[in-house]
PDB file of N, CA and C in Angstrom:
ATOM      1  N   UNK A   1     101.033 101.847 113.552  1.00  0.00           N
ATOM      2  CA  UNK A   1      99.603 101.866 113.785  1.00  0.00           C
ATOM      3  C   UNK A   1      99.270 100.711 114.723  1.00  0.00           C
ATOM      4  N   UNK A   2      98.533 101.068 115.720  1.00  0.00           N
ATOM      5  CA  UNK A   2      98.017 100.039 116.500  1.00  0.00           C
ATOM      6  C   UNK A   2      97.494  99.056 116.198  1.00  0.00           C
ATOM      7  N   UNK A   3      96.867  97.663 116.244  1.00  0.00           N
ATOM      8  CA  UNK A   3      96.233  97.187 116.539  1.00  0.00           C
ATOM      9  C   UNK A   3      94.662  97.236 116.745  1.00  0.00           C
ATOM     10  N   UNK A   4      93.708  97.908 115.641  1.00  0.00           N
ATOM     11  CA  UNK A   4      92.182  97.726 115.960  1.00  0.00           C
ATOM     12  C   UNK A   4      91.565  97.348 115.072  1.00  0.00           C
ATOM     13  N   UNK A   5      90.124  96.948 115.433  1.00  0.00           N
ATOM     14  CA  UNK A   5      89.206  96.866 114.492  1.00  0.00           C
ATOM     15  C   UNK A   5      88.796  98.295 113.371  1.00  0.00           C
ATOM     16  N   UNK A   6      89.267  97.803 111.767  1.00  0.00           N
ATOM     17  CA  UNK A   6      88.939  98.546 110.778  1.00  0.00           C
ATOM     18  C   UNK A   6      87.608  98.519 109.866  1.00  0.00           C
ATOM     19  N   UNK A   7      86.975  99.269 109.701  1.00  0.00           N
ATOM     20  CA  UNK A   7      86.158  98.821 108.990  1.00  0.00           C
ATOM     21  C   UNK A   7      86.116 100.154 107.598  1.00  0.00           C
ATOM     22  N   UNK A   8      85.374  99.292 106.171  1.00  0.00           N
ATOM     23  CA  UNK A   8      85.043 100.327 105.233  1.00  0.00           C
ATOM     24  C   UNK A   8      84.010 100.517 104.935  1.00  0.00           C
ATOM     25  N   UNK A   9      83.748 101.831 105.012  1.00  0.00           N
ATOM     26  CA  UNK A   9      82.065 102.788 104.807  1.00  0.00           C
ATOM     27  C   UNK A   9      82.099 103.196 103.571  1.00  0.00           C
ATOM     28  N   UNK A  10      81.002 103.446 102.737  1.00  0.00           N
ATOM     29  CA  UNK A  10      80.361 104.321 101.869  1.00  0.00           C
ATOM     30  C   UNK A  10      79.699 105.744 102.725  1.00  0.00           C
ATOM     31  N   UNK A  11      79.992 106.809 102.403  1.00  0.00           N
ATOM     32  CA  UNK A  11      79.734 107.607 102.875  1.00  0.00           C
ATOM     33  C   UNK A  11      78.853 108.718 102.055  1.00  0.00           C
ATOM     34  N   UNK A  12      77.809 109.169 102.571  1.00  0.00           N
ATOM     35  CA  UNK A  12      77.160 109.786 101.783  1.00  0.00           C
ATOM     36  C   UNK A  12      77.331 110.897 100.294  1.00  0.00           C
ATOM     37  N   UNK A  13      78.585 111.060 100.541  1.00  0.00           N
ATOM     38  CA  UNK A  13      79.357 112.181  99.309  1.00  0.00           C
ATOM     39  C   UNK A  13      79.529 110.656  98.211  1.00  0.00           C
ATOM     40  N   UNK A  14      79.224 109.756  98.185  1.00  0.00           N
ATOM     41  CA  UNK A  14      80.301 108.244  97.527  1.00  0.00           C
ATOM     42  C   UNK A  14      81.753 108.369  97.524  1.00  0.00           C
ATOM     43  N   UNK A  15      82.584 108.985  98.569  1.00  0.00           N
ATOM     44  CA  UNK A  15      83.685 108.383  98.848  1.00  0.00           C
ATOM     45  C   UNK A  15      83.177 106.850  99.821  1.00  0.00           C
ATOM     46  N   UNK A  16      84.421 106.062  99.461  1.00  0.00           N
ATOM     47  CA  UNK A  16      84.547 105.109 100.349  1.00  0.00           C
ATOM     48  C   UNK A  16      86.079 105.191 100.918  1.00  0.00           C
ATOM     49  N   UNK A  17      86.005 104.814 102.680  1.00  0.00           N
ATOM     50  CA  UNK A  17      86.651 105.086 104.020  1.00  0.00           C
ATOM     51  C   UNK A  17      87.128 103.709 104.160  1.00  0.00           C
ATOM     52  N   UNK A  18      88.436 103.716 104.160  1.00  0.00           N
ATOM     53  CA  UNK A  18      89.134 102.682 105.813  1.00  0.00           C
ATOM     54  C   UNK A  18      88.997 103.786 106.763  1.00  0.00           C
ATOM     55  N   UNK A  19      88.556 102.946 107.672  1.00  0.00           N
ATOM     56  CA  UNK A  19      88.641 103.911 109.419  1.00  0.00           C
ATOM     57  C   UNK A  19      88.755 102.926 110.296  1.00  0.00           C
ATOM     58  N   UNK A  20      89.117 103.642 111.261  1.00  0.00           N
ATOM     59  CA  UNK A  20      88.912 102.515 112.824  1.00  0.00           C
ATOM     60  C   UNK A  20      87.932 102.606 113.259  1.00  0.00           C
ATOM     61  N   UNK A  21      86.948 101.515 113.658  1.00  0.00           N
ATOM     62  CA  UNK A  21      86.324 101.817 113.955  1.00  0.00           C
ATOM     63  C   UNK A  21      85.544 102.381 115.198  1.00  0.00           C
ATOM     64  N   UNK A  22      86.876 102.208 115.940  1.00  0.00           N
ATOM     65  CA  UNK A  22      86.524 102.614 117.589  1.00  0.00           C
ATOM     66  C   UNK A  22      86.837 103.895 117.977  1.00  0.00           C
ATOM     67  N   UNK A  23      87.466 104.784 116.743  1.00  0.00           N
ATOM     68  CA  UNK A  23      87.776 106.243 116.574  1.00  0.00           C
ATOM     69  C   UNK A  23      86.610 107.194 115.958  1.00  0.00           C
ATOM     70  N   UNK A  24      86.665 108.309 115.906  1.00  0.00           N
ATOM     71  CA  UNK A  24      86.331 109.380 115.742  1.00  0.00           C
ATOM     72  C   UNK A  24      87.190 109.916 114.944  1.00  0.00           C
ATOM     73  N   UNK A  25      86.970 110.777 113.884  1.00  0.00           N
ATOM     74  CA  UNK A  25      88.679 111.545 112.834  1.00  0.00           C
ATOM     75  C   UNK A  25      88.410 110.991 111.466  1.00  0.00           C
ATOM     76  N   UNK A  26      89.787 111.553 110.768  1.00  0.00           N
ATOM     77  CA  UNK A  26      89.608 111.332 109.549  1.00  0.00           C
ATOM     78  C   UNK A  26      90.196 109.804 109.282  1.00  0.00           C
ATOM     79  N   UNK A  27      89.399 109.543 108.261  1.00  0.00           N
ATOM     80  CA  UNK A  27      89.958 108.224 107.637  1.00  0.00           C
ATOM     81  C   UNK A  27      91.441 108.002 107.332  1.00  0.00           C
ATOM     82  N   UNK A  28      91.608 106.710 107.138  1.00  0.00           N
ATOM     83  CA  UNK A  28      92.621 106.191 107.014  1.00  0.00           C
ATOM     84  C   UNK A  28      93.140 106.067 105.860  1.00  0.00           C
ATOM     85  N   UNK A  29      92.321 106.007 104.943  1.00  0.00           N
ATOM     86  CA  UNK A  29      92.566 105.792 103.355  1.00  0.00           C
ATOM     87  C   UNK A  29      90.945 106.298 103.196  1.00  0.00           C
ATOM     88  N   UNK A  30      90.740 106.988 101.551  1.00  0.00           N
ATOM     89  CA  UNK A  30      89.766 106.873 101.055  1.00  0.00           C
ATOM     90  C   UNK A  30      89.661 106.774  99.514  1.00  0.00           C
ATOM     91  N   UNK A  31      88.765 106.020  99.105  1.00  0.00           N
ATOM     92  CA  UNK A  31      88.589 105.914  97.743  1.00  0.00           C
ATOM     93  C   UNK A  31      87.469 106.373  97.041  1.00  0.00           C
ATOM     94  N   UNK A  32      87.309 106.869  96.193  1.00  0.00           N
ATOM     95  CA  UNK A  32      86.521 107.972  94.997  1.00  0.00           C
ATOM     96  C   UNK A  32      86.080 106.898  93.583  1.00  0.00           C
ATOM     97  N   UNK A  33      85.411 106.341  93.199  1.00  0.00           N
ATOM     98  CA  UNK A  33      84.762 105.364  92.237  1.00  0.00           C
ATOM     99  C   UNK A  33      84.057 106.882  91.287  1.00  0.00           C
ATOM    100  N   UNK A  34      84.203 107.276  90.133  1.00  0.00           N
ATOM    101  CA  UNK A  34      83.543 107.811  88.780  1.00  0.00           C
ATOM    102  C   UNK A  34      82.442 107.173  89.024  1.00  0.00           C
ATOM    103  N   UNK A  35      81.150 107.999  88.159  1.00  0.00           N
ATOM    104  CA  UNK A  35      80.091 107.044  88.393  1.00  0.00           C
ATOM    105  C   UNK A  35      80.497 106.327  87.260  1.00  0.00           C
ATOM    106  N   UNK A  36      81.209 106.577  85.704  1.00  0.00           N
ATOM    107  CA  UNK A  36      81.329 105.552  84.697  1.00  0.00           C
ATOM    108  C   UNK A  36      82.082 104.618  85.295  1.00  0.00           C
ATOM    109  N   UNK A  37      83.059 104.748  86.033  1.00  0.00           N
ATOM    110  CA  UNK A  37      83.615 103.488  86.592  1.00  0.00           C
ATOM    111  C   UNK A  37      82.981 102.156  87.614  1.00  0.00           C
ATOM    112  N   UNK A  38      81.846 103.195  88.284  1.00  0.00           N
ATOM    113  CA  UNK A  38      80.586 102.559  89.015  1.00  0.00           C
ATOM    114  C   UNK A  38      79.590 101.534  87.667  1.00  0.00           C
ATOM    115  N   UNK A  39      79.494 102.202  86.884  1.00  0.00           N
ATOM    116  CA  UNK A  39      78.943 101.663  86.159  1.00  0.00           C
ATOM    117  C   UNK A  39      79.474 100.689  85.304  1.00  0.00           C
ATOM    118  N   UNK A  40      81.041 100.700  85.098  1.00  0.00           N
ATOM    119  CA  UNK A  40      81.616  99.952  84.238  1.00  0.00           C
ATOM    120  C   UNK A  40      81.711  98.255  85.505  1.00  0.00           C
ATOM    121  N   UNK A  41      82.056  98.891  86.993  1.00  0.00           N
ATOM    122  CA  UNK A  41      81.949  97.472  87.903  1.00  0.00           C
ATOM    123  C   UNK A  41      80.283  96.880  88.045  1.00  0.00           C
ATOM    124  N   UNK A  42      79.920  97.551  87.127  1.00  0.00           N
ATOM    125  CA  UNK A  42      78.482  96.821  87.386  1.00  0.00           C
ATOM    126  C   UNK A  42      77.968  96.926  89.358  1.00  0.00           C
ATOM    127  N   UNK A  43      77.905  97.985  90.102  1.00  0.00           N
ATOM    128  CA  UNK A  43      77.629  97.773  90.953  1.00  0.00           C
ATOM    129  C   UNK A  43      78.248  97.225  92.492  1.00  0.00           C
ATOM    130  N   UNK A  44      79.643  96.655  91.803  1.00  0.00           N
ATOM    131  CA  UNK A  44      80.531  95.577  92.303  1.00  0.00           C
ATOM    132  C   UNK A  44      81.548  96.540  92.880  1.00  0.00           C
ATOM    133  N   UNK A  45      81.740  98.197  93.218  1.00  0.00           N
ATOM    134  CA  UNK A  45      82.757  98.826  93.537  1.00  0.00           C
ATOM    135  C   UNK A  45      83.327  98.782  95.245  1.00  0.00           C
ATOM    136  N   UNK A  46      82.464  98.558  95.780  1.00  0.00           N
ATOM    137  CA  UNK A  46      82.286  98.003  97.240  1.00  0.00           C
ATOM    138  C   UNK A  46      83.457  96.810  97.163  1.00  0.00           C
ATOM    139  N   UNK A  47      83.052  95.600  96.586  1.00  0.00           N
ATOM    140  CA  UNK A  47      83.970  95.160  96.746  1.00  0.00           C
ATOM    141  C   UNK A  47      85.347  95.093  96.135  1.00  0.00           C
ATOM    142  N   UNK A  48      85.554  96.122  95.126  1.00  0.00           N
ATOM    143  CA  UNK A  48      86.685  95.964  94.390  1.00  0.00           C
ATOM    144  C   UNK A  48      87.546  96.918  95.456  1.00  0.00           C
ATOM    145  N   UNK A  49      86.734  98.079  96.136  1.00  0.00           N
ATOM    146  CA  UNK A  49      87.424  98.539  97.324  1.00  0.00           C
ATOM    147  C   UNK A  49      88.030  98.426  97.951  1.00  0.00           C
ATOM    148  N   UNK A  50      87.257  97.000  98.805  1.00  0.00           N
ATOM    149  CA  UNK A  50      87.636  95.969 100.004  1.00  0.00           C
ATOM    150  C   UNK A  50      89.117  95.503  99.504  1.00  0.00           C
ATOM    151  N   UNK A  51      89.070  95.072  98.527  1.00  0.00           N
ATOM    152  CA  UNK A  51      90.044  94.126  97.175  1.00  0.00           C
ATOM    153  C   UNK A  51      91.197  95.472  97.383  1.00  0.00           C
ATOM    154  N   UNK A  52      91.316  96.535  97.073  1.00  0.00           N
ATOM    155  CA  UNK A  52      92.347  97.591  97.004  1.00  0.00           C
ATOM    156  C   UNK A  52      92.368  98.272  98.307  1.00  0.00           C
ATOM    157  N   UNK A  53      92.060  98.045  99.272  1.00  0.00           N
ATOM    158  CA  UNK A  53      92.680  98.512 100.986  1.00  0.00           C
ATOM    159  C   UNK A  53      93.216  96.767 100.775  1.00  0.00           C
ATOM    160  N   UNK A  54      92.392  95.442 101.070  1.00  0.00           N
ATOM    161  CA  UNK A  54      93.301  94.643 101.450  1.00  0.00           C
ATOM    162  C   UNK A  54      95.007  94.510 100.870  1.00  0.00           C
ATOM    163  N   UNK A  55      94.652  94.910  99.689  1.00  0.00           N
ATOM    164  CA  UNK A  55      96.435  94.048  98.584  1.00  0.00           C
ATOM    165  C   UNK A  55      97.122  95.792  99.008  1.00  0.00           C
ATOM    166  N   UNK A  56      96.526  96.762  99.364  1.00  0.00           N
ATOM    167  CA  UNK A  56      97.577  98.048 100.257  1.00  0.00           C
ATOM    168  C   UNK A  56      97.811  97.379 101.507  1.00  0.00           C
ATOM    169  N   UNK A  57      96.961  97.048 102.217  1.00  0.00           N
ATOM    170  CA  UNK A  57      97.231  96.275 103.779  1.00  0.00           C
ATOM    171  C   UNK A  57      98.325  95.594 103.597  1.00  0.00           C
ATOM    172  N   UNK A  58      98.627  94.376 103.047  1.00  0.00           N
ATOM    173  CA  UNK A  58      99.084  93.561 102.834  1.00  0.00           C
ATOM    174  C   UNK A  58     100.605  93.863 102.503  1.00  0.00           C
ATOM    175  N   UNK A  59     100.492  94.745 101.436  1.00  0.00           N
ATOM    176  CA  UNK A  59     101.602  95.378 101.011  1.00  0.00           C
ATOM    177  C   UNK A  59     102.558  96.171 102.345  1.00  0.00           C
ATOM    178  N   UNK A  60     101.681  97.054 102.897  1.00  0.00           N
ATOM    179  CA  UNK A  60     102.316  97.872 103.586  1.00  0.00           C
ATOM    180  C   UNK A  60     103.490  96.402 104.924  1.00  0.00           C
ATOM    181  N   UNK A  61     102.426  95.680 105.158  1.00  0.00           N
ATOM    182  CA  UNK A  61     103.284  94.481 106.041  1.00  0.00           C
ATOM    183  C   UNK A  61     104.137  94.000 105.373  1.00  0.00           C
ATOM    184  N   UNK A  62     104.321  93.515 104.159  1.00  0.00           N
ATOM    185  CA  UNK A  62     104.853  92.706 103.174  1.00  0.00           C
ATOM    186  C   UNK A  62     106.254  93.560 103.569  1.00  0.00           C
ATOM    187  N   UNK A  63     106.288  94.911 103.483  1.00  0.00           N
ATOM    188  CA  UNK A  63     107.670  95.961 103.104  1.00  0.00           C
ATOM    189  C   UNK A  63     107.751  96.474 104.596  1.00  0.00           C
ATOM    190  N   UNK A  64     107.458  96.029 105.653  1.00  0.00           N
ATOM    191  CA  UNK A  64     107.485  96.083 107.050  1.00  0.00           C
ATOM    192  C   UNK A  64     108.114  94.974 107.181  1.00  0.00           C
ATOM    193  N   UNK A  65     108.221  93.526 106.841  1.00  0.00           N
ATOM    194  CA  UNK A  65     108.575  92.256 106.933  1.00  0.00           C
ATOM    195  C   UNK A  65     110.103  92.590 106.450  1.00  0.00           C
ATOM    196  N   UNK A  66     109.691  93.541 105.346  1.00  0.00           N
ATOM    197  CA  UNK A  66     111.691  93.110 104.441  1.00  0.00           C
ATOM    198  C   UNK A  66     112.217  94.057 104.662  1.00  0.00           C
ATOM    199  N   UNK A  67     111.672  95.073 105.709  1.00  0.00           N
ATOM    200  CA  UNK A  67     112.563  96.118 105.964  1.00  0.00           C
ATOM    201  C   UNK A  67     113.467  95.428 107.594  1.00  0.00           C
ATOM    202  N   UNK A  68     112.389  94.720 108.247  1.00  0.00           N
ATOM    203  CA  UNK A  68     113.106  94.107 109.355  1.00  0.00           C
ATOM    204  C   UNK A  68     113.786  93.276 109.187  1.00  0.00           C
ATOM    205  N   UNK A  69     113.624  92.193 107.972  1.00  0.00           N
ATOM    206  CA  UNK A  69     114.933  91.274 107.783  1.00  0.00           C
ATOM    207  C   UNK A  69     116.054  91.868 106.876  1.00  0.00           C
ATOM    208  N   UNK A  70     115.933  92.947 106.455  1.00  0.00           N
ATOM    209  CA  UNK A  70     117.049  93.393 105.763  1.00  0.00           C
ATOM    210  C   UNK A  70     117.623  94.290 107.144  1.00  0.00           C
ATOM    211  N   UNK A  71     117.255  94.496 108.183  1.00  0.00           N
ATOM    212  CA  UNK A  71     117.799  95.483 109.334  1.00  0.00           C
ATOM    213  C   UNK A  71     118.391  94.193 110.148  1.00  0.00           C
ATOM    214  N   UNK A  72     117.667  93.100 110.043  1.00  0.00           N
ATOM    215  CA  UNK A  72     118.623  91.739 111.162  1.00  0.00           C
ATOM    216  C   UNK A  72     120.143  91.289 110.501  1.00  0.00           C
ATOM    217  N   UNK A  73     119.914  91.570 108.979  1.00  0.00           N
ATOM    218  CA  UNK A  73     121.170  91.272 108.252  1.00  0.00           C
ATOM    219  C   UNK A  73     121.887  92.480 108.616  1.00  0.00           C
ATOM    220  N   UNK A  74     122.344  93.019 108.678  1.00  0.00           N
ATOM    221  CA  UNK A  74     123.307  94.384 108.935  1.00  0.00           C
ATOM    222  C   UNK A  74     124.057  93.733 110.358  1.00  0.00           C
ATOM    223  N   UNK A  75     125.495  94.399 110.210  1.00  0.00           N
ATOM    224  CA  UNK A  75     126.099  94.062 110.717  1.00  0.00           C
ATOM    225  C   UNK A  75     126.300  95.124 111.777  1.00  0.00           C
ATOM    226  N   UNK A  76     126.573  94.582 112.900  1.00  0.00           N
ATOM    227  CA  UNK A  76     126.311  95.350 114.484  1.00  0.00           C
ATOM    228  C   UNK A  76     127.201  96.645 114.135  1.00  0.00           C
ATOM    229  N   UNK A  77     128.565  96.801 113.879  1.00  0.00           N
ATOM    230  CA  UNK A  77     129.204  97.728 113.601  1.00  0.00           C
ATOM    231  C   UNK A  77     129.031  98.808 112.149  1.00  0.00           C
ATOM    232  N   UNK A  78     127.631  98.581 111.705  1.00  0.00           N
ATOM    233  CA  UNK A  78     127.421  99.990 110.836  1.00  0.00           C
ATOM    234  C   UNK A  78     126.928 100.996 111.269  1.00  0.00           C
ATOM    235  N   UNK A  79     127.300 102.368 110.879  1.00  0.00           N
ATOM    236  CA  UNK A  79     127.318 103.406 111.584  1.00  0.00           C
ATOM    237  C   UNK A  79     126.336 104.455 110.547  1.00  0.00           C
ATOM    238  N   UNK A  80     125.179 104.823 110.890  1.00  0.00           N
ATOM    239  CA  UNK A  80     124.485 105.775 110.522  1.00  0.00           C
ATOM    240  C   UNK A  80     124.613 107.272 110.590  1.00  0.00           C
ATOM    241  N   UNK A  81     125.131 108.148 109.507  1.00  0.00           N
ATOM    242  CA  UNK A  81     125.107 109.501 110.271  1.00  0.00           C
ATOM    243  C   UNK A  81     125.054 110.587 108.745  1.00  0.00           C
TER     244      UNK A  81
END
């Protein structure tokens, strides 16, 4: 994935969107809040959102990081097939 500015919407159905924001298309991730669960965050689901795309963000680099240092450890002569 490139490089852009992301942002997250509430969208009139109450899903909430990661998207790019300089695109057009479907989202990137979306999340679905119960209203009892709306009600159990007291209001606060917006940001518990933000809170669950960032620690996925994060993650997804985290296992991008240890997939490239576990690929620098390998030795020139292994053979894939």
């Amino acid at each position: 994935m490139t490089a852009s500015f992301l942002e997250i919407v509430e969208l009139p159905n109450g899903e909430i969107v990661l998207r790019r924001g300089d695109e057009e298309g479907e989202p990137l991730l979306t999340l679905y809040f119960s209203e009892e669960a709306k009600s159990y965050l007291q209001g606060n689901h917006l940001d518990i959102a933000k809170i669950m795309f960032d620690a996925g963000l994060h993650e997804v680099t985290r296992q991008g990081e240890s997939k490239d240092k576990q690929d620098d450890d390998l030795s020139s002569d292994r053979v894939l097939h």
